[in-house]
N, C-alpha and C. Protein backbone atom coordinates (compact mmCIF):
# COMPACT_ATOMS: atom_id res chain seq x y z
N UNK A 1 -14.64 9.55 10.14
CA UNK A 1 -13.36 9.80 9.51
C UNK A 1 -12.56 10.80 10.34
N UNK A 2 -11.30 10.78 10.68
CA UNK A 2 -10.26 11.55 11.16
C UNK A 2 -10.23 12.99 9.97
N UNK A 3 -10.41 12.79 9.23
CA UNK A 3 -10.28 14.34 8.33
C UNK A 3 -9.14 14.31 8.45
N UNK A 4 -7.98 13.55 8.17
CA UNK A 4 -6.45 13.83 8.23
C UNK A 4 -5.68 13.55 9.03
N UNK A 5 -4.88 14.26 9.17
CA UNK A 5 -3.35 13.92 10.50
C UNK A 5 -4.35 14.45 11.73
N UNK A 6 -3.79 13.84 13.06
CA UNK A 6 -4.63 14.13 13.89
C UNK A 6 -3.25 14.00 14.90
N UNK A 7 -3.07 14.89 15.38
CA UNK A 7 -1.85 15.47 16.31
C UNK A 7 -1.73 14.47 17.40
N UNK A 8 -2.92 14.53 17.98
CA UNK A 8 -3.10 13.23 18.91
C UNK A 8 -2.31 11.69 18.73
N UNK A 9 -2.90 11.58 17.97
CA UNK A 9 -2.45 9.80 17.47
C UNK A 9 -0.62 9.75 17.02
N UNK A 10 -0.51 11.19 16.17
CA UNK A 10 0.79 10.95 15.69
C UNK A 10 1.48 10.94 17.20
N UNK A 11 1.05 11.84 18.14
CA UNK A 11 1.88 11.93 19.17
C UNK A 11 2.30 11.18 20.35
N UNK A 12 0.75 10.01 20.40
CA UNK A 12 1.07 8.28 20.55
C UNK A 12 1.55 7.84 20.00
N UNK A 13 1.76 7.84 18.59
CA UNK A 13 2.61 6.47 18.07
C UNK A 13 4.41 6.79 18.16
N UNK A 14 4.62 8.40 18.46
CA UNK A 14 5.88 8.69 18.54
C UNK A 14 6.40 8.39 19.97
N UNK A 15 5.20 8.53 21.00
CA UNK A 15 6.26 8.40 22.39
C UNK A 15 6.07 6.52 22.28
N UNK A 16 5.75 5.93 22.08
CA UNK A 16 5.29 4.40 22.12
C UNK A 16 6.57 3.59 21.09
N UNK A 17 6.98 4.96 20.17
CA UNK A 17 8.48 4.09 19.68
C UNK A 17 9.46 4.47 20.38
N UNK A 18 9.69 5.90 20.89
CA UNK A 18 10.68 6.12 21.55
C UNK A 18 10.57 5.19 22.96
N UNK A 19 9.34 5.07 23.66
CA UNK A 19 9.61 4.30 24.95
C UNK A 19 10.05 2.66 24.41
N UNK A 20 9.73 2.31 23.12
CA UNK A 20 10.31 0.73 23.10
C UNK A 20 11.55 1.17 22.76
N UNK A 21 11.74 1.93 22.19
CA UNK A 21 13.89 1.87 21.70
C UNK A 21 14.20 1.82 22.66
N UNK A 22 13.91 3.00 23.97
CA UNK A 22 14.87 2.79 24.95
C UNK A 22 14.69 1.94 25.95
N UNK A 23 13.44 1.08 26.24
CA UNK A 23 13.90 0.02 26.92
C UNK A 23 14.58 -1.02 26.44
N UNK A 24 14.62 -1.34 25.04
CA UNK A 24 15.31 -2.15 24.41
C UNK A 24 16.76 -2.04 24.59
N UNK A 25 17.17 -0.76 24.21
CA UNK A 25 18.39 -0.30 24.72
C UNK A 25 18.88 -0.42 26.14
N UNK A 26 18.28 -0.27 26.46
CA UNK A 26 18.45 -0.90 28.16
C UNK A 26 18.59 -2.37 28.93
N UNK A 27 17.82 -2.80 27.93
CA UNK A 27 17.91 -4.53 27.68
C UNK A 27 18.65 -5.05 27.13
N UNK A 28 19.77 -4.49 26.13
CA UNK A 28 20.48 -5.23 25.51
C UNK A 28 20.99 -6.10 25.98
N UNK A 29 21.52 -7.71 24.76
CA UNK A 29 21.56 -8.49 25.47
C UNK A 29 21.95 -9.69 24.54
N UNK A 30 23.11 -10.70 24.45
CA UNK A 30 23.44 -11.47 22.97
C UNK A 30 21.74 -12.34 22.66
N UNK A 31 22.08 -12.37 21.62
CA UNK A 31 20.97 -13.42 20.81
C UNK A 31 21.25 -13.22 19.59
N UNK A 32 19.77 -13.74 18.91
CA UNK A 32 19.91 -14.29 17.29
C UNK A 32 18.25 -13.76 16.65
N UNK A 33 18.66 -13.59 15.74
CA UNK A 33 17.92 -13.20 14.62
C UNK A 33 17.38 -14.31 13.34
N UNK A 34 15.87 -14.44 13.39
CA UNK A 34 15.81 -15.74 12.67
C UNK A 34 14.67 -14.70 11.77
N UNK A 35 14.18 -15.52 10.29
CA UNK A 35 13.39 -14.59 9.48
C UNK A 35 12.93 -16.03 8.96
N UNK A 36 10.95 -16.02 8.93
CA UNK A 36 10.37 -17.20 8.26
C UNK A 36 9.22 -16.56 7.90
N UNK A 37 8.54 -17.46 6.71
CA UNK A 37 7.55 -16.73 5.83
C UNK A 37 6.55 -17.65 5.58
N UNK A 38 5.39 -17.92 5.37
CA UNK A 38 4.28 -18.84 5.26
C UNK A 38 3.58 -18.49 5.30
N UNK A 39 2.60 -19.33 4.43
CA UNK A 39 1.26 -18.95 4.23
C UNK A 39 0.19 -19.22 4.99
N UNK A 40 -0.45 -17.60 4.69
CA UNK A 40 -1.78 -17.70 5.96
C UNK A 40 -2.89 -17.75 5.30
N UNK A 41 -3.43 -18.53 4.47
CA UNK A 41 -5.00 -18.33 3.81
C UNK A 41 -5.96 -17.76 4.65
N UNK A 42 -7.25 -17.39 4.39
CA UNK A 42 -8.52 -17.44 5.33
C UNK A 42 -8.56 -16.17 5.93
N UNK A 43 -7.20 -14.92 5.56
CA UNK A 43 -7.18 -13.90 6.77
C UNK A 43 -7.33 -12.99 6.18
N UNK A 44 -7.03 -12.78 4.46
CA UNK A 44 -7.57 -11.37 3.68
C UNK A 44 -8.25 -11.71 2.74
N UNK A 45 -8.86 -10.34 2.41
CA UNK A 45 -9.23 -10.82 0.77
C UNK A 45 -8.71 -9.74 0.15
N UNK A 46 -9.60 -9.30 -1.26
CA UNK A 46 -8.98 -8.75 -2.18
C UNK A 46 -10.54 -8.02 -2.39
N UNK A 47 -10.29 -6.56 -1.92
CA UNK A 47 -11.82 -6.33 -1.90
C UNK A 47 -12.34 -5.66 -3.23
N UNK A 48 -11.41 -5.58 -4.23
CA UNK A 48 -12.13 -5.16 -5.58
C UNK A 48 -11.82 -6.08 -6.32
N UNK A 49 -12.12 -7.10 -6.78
CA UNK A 49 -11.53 -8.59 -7.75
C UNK A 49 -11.38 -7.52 -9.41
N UNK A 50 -12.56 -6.49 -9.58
CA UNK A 50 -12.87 -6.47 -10.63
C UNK A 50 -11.43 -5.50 -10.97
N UNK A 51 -11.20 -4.48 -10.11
CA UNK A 51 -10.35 -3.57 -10.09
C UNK A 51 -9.19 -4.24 -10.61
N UNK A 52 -8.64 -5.38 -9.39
CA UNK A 52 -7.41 -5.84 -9.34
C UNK A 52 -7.23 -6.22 -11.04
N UNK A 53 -8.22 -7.26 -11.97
CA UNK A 53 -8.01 -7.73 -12.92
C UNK A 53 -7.00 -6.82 -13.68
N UNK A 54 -7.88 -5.67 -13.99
CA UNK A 54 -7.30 -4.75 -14.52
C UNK A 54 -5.53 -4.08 -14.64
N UNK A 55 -4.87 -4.93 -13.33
CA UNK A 55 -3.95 -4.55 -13.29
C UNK A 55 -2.63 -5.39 -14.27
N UNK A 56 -1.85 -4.96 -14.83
CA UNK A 56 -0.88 -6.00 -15.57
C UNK A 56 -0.95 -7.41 -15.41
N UNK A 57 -0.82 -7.92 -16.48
CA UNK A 57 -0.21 -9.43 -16.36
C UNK A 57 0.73 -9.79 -15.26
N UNK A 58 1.87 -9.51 -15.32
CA UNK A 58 3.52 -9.40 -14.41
C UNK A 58 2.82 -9.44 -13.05
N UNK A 59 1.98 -8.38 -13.02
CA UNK A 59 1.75 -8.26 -11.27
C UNK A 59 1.02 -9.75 -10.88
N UNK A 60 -0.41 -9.36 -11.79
CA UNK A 60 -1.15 -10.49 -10.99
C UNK A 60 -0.32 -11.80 -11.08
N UNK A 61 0.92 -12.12 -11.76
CA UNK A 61 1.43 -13.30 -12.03
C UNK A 61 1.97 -13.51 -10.58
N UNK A 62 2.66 -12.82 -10.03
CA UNK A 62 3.00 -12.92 -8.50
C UNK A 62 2.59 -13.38 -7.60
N UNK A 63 1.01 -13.42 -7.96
CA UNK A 63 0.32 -14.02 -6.93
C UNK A 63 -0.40 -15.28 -7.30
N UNK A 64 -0.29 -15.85 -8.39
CA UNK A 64 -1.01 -17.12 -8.45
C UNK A 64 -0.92 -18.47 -7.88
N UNK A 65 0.18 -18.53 -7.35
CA UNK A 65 0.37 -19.53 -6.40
C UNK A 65 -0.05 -19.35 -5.31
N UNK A 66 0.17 -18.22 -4.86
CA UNK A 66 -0.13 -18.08 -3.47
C UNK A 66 -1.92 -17.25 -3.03
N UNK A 67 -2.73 -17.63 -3.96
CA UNK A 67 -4.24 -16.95 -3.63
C UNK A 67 -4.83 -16.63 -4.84
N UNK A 68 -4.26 -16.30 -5.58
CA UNK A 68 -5.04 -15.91 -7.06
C UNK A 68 -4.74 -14.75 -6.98
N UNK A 69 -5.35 -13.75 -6.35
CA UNK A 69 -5.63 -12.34 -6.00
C UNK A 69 -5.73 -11.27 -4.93
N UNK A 70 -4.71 -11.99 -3.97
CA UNK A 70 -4.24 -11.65 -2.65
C UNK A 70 -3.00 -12.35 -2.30
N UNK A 71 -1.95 -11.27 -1.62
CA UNK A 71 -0.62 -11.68 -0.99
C UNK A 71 -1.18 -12.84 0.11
N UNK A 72 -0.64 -13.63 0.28
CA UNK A 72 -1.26 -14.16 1.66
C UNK A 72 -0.33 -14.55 2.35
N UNK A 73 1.12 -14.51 1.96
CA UNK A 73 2.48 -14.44 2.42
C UNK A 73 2.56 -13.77 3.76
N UNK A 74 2.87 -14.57 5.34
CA UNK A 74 3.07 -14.16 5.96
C UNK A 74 4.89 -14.33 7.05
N UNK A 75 5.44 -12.61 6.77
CA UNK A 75 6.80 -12.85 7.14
C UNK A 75 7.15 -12.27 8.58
N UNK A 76 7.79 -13.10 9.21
CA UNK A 76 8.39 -12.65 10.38
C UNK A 76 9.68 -12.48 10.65
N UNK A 77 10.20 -11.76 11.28
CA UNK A 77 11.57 -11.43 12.27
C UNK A 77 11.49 -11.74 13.62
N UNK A 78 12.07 -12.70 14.38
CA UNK A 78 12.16 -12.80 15.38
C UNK A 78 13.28 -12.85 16.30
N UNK A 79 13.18 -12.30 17.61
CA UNK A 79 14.83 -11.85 18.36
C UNK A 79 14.66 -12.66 19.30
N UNK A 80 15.73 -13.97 19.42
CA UNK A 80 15.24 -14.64 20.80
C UNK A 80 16.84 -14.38 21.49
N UNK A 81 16.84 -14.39 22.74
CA UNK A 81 18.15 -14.36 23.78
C UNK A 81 18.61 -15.86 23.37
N UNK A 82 19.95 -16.20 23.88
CA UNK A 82 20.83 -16.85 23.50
C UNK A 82 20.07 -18.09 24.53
N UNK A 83 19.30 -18.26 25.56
CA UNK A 83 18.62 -19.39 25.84
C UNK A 83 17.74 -19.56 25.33
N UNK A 84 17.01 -19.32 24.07
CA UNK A 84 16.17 -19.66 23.17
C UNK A 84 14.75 -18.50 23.24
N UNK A 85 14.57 -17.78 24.51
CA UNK A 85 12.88 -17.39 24.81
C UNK A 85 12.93 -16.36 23.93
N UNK A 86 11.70 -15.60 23.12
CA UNK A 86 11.18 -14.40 22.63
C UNK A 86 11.51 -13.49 23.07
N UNK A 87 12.29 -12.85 22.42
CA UNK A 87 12.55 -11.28 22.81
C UNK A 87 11.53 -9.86 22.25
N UNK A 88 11.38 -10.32 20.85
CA UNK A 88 10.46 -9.48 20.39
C UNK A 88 10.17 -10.26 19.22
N UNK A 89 9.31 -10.09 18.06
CA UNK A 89 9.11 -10.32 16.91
C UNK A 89 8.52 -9.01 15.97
N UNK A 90 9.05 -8.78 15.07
CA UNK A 90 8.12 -8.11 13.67
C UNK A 90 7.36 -9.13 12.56
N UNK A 91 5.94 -8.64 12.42
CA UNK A 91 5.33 -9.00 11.30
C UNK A 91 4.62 -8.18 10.41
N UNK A 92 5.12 -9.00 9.22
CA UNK A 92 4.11 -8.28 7.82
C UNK A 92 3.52 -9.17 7.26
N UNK A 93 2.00 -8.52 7.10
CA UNK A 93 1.42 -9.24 6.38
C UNK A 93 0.39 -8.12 5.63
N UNK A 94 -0.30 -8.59 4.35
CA UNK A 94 -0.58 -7.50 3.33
C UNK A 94 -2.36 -7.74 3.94
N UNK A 95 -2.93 -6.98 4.63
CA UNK A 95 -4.58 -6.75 4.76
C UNK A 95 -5.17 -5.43 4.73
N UNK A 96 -6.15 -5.62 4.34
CA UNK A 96 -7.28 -4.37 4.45
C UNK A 96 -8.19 -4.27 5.61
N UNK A 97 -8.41 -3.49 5.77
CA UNK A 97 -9.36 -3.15 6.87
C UNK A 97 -11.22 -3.88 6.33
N UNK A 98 -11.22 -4.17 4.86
CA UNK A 98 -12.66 -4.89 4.63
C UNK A 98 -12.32 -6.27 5.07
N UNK A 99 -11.22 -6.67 5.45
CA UNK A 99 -10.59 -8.65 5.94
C UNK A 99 -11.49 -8.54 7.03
N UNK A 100 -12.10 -7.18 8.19
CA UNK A 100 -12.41 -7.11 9.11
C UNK A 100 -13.46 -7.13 9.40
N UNK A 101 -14.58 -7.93 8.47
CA UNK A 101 -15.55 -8.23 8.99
C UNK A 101 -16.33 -9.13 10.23
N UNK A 102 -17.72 -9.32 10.06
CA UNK A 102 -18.07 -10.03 11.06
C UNK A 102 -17.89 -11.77 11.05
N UNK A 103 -17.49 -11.64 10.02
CA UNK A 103 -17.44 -13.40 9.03
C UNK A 103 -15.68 -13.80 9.63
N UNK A 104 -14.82 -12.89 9.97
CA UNK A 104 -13.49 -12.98 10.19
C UNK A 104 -13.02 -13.36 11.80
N UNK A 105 -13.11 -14.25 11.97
CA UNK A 105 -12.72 -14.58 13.38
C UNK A 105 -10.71 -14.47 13.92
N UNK A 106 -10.10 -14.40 13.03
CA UNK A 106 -9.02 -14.67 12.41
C UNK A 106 -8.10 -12.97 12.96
N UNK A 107 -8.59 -12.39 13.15
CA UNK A 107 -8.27 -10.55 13.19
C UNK A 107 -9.01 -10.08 14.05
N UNK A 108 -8.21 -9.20 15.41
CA UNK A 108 -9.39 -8.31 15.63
C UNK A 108 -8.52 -7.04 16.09
């Protein structure tokens, strides 16, 4: 366990955004912005079933289409230049670090 904030890491993940803003900024450049969402089965689970029950009706209703008892909704942002190629992409998707077993080929 890290025992907390660890000066180190925060102080990688801060120069690692500032060095992508500004090459990005440096790159600017026309394009387009596209946003798509689909489902990824097979890549999380839900590592307390018993816990989750417990939670409201409303909530777990959110998810019954899509897993029973896990988001499995996966959304992207993607920036391509005006000749079509990848510029960058963002993704979210809802996992735990127990998805990361040895049974999971899917994550690493």
């Amino acid at each position: 366990s890290s025992l907390g904030f660890v000066q180190e890491a925060f102080d990688a993940v801060v120069s690692g955004v500032v060095r992508s803003v500004v090459r990005a900024h440096t790159a600017l450049q026309p394009g387009s912005l596209s946003l798509n969402s689909g489902l990824l089965a097979g890549a999380n689970i839900n590592r307390s079933p018993p816990a989750y029950v417990r939670n409201p009706s409303e909530e777990r209703k959110r998810y019954e289409t899509v897993g029973n008892d896990t988001d499995h909704i996966m959304q992207l942002l993607r920036v391509d230049a005006t000749d079509g190629s990848p510029l960058g992409m963002f993704n979210w998707f809802a996992v735990h670090g127990t998805s990361m077993n040895h049974s999971n080929d899917l994550l690493s």
